[in-house]
C-alpha atoms as a PDB file:
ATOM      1  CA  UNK A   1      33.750 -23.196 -21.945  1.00  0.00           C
ATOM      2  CA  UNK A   2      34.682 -21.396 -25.320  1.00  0.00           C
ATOM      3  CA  UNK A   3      32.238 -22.029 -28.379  1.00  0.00           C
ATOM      4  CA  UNK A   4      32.824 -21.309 -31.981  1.00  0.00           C
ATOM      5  CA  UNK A   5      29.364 -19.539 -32.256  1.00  0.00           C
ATOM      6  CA  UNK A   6      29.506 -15.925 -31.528  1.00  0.00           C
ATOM      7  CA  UNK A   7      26.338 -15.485 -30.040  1.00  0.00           C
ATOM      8  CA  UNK A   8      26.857 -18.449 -27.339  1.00  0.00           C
ATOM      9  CA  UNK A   9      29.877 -17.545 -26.471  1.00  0.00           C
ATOM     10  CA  UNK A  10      29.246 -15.375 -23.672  1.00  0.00           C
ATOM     11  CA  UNK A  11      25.769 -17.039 -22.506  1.00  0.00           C
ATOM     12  CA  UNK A  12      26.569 -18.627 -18.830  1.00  0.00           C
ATOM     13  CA  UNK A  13      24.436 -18.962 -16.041  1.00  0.00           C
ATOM     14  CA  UNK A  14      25.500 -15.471 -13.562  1.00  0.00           C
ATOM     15  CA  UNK A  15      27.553 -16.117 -10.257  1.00  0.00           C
ATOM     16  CA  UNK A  16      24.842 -16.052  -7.271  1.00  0.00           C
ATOM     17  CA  UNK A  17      26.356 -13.160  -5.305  1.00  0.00           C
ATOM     18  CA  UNK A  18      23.146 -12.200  -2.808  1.00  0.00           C
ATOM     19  CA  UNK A  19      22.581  -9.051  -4.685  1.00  0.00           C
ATOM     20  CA  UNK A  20      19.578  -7.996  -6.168  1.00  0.00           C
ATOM     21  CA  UNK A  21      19.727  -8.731  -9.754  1.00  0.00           C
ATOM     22  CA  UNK A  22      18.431  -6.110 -11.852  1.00  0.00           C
ATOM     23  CA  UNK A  23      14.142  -6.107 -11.515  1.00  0.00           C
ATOM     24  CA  UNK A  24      14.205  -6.461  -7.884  1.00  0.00           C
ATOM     25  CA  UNK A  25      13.878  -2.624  -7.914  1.00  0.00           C
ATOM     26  CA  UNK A  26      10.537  -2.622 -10.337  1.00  0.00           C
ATOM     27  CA  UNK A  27       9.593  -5.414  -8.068  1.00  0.00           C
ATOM     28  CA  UNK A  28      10.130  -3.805  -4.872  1.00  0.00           C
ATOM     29  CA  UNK A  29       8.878  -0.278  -5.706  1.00  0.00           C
ATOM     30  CA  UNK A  30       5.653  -1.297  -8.015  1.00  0.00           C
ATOM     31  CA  UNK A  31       4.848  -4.817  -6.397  1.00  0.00           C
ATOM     32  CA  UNK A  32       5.305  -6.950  -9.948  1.00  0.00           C
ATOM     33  CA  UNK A  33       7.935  -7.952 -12.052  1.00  0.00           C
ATOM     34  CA  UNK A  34       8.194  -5.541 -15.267  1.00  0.00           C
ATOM     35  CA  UNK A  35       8.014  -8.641 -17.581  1.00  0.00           C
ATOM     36  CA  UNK A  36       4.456  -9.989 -15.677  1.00  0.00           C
ATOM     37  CA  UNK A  37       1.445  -8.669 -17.514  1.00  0.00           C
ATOM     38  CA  UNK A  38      -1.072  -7.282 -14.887  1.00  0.00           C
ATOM     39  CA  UNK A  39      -4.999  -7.009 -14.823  1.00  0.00           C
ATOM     40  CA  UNK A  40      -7.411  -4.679 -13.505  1.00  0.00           C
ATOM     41  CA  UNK A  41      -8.906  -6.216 -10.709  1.00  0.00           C
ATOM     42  CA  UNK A  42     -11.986  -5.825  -8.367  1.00  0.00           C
ATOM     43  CA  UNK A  43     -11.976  -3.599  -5.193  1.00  0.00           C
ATOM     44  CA  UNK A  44     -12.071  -5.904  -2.071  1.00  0.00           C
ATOM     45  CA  UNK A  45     -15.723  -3.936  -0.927  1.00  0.00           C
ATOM     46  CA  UNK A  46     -18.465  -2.222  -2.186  1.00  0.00           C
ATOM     47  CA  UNK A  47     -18.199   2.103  -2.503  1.00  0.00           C
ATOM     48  CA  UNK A  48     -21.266   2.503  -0.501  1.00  0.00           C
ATOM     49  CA  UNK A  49     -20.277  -0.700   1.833  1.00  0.00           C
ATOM     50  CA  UNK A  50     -19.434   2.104   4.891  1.00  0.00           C
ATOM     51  CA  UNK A  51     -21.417   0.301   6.850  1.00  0.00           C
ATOM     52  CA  UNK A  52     -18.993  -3.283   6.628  1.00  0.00           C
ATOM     53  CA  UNK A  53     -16.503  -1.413   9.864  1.00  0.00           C
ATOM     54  CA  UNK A  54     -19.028   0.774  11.694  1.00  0.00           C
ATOM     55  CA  UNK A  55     -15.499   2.323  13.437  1.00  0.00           C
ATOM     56  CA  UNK A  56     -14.122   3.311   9.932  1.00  0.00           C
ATOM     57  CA  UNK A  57     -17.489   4.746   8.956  1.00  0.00           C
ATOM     58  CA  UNK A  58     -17.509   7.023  12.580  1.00  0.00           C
ATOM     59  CA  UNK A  59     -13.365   7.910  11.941  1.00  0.00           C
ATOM     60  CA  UNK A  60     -14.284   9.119   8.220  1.00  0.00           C
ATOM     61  CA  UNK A  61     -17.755  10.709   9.300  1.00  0.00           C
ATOM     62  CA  UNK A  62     -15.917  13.242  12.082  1.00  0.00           C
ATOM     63  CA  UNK A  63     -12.820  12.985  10.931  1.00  0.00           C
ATOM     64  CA  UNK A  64     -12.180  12.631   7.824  1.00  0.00           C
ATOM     65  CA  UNK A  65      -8.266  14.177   7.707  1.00  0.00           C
ATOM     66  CA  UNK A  66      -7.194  10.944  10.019  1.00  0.00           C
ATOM     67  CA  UNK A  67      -8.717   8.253   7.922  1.00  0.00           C
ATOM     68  CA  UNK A  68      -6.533  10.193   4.527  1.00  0.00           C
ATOM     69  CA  UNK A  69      -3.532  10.882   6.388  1.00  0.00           C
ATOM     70  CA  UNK A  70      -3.452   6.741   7.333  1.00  0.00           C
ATOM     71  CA  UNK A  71      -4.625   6.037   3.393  1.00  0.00           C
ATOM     72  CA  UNK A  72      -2.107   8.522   1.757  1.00  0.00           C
ATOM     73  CA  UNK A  73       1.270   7.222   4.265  1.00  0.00           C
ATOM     74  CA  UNK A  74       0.450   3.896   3.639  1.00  0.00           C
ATOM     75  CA  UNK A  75       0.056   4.705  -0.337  1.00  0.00           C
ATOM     76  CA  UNK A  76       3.143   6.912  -0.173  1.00  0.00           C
ATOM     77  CA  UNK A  77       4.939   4.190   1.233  1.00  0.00           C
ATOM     78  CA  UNK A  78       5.834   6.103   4.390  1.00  0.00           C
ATOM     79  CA  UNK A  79       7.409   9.090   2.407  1.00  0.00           C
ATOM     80  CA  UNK A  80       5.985  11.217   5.493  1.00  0.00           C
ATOM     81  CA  UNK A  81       3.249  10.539   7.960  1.00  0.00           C
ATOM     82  CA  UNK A  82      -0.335  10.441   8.786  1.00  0.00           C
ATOM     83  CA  UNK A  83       0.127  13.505  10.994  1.00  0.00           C
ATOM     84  CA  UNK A  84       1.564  15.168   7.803  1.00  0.00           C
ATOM     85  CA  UNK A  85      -0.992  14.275   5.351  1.00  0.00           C
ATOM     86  CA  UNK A  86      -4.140  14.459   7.614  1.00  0.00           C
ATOM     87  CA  UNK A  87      -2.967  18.263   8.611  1.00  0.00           C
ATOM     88  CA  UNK A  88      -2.954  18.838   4.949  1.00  0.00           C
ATOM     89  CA  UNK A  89      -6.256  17.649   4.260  1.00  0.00           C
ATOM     90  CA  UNK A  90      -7.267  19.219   6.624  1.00  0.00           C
ATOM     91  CA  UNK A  91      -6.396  22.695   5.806  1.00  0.00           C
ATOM     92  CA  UNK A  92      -7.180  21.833   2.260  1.00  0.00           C
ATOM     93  CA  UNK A  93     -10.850  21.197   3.471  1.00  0.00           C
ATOM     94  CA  UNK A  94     -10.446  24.178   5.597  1.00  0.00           C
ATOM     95  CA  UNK A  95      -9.323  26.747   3.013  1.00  0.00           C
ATOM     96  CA  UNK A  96     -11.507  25.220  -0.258  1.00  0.00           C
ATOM     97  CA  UNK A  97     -13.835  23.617   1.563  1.00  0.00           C
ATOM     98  CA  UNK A  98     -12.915  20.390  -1.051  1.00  0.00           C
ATOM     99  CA  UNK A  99     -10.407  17.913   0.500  1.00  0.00           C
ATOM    100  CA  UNK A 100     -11.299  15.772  -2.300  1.00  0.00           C
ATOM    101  CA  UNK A 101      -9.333  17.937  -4.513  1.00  0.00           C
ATOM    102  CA  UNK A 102      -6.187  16.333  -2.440  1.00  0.00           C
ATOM    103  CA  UNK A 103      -7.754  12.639  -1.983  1.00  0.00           C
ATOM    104  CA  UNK A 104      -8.516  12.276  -5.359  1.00  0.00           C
ATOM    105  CA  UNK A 105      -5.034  11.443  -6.219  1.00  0.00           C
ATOM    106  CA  UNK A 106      -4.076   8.795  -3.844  1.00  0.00           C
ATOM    107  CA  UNK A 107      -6.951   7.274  -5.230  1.00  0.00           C
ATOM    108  CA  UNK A 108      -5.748   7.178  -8.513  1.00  0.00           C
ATOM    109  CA  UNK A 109      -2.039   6.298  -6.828  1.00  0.00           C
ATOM    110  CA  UNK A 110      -3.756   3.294  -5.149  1.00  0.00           C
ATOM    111  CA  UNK A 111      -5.859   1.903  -8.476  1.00  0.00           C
ATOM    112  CA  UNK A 112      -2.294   2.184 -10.390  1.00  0.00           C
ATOM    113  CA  UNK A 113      -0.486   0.286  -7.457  1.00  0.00           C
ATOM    114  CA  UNK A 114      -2.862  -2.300  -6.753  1.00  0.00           C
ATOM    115  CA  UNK A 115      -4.355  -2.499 -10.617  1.00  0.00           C
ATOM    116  CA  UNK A 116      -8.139  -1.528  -9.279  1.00  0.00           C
ATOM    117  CA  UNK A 117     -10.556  -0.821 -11.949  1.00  0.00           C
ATOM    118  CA  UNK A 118     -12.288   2.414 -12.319  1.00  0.00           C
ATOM    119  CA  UNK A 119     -15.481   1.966 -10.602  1.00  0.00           C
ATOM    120  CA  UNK A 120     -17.713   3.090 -10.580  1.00  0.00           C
ATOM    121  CA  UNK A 121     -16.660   6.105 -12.078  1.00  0.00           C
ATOM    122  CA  UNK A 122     -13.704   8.390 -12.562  1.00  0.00           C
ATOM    123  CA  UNK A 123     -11.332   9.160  -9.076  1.00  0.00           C
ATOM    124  CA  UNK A 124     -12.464  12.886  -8.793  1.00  0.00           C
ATOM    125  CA  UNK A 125     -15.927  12.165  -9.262  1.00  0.00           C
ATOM    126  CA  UNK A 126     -16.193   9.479  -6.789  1.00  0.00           C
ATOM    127  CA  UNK A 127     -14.139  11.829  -4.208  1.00  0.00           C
ATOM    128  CA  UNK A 128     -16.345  15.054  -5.083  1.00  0.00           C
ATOM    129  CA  UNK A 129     -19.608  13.047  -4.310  1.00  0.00           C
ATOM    130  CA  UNK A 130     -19.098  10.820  -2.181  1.00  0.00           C
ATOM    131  CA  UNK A 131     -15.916  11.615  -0.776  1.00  0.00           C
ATOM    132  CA  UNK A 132     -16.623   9.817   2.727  1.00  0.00           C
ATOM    133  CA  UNK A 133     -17.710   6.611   1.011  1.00  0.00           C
ATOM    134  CA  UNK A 134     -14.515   7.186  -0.933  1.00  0.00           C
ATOM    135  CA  UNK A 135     -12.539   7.124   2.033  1.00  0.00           C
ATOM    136  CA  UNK A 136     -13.791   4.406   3.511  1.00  0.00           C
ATOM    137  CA  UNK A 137     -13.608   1.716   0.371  1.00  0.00           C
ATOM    138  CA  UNK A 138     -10.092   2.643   0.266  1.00  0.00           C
ATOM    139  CA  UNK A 139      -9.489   2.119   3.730  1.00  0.00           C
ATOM    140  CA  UNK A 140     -11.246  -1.142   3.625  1.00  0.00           C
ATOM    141  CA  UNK A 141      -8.793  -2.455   0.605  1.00  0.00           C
ATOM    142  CA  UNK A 142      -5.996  -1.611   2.436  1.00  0.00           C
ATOM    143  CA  UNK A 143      -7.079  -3.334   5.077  1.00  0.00           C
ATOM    144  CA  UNK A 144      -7.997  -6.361   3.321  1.00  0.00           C
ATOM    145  CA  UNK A 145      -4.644  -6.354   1.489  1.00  0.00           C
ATOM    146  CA  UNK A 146      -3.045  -7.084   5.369  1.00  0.00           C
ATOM    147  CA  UNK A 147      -1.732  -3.650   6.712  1.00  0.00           C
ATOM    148  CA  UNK A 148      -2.583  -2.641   9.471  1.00  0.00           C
ATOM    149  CA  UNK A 149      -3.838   0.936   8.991  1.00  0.00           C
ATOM    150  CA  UNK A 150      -3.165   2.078  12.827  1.00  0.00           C
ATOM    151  CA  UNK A 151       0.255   1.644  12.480  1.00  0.00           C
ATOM    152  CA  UNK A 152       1.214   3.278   9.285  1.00  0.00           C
ATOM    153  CA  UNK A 153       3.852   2.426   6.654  1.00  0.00           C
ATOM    154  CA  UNK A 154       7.004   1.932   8.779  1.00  0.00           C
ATOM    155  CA  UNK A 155       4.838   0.049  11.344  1.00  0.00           C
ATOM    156  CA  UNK A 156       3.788  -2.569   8.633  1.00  0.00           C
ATOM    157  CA  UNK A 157       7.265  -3.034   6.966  1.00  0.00           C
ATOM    158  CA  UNK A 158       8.589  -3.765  10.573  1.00  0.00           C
ATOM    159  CA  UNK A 159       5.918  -6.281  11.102  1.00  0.00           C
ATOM    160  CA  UNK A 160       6.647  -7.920   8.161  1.00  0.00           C
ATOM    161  CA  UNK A 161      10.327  -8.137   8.080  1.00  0.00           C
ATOM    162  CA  UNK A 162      10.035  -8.952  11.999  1.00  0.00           C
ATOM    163  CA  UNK A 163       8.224 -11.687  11.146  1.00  0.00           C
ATOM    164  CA  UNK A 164      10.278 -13.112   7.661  1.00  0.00           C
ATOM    165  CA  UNK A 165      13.371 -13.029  10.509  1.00  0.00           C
ATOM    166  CA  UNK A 166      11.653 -14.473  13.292  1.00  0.00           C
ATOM    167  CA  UNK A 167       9.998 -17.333  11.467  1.00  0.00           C
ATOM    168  CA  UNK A 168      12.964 -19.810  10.282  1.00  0.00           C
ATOM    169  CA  UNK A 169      14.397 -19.847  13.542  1.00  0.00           C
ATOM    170  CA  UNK A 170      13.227 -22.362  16.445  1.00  0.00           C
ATOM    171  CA  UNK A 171      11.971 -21.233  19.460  1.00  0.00           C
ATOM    172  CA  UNK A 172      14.583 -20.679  22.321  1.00  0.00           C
ATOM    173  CA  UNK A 173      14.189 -22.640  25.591  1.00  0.00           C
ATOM    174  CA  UNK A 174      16.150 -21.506  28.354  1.00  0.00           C
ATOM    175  CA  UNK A 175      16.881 -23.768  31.593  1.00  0.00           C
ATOM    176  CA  UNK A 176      17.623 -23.015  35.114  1.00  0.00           C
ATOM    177  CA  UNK A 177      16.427 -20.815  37.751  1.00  0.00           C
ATOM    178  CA  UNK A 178      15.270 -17.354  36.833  1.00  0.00           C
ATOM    179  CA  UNK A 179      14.112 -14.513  39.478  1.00  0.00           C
END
């Protein structure tokens, strides 16, 4: 339809193509729309809550480069793996003797992705003095936020698009003799 005002002239709904409009990428990479104002929240658990998964308490107690290397691929979105990360944590801690120089910063990566408050003090400070307690609150969000921290990044996005695909569809019944 053609109208005399200028600046209606060209508003029309757009054609539904099944492409991604512009967004989707702010969406998919940051986990909000850009337009959607967003709040600092609470962490899911207490800092010195170790105690709440007695296994993730042991893992971070003895070894400390597994439970990063499954925070920082899952933060990282899978950019490289737990093997990766952990091994560099680990000679990090090795050389330096301060791993939380390296943790520090998915910890920051993880309050900007998820909008967690600062608590109960600055990222480096928590890490440098309590860097197993650290560890293990972050663990325990991630875990609360449904991945599943044993099977890293690419493990959870199969999961979840497995199950987006699987659920529409009935369930298949087959008939007739099977050996």
């Amino acid at each position: 339809m053609y109208s005399s005002d200028p600046n209606q002239q060209f508003h029309h709904q757009p054609m539904a193509t099944g492409i991604p409009v512009s967004g989707f990428e702010n969406l998919h990479l940051h986990g909000h729309p850009p337009y959607q104002q967003r709040k600092e929240g609470h962490w899911s658990s207490g800092l010195c809550n170790c105690c709440a998964d007695c296994s993730i308490c042991c893992l971070t107690c003895w070894c400390p480069c597994i439970t990063f290397g499954r925070i920082a691929e899952i933060v990282d979105k899978g950019s490289s793996s737990c093997g990766v990360y952990g091994a560099l944590y680990f000679v990090l801690s090795l050389v330096t003797g301060c791993g939380c120089l390296y943790s520090c910063c998915y910890r920051s990566k993880m309050r900007q992705q998820f909008m967690l408050k600062k608590s109960p003090c600055g990222d480096c400070l928590v890490h440098f003095c309590c860097e197993s307690c650290a560890l293990c609150q972050e663990y325990r969000e991630l875990q609360s936020r449904g991945f599943d921290m044993s099977i890293g990044w690419h493990g959870n996005l199969e999961r979840q698009n497995r199950g987006v695909a699987m659920a529409p569809s009935a369930p298949v019944i087959e008939s007739g003799m099977k050996r």
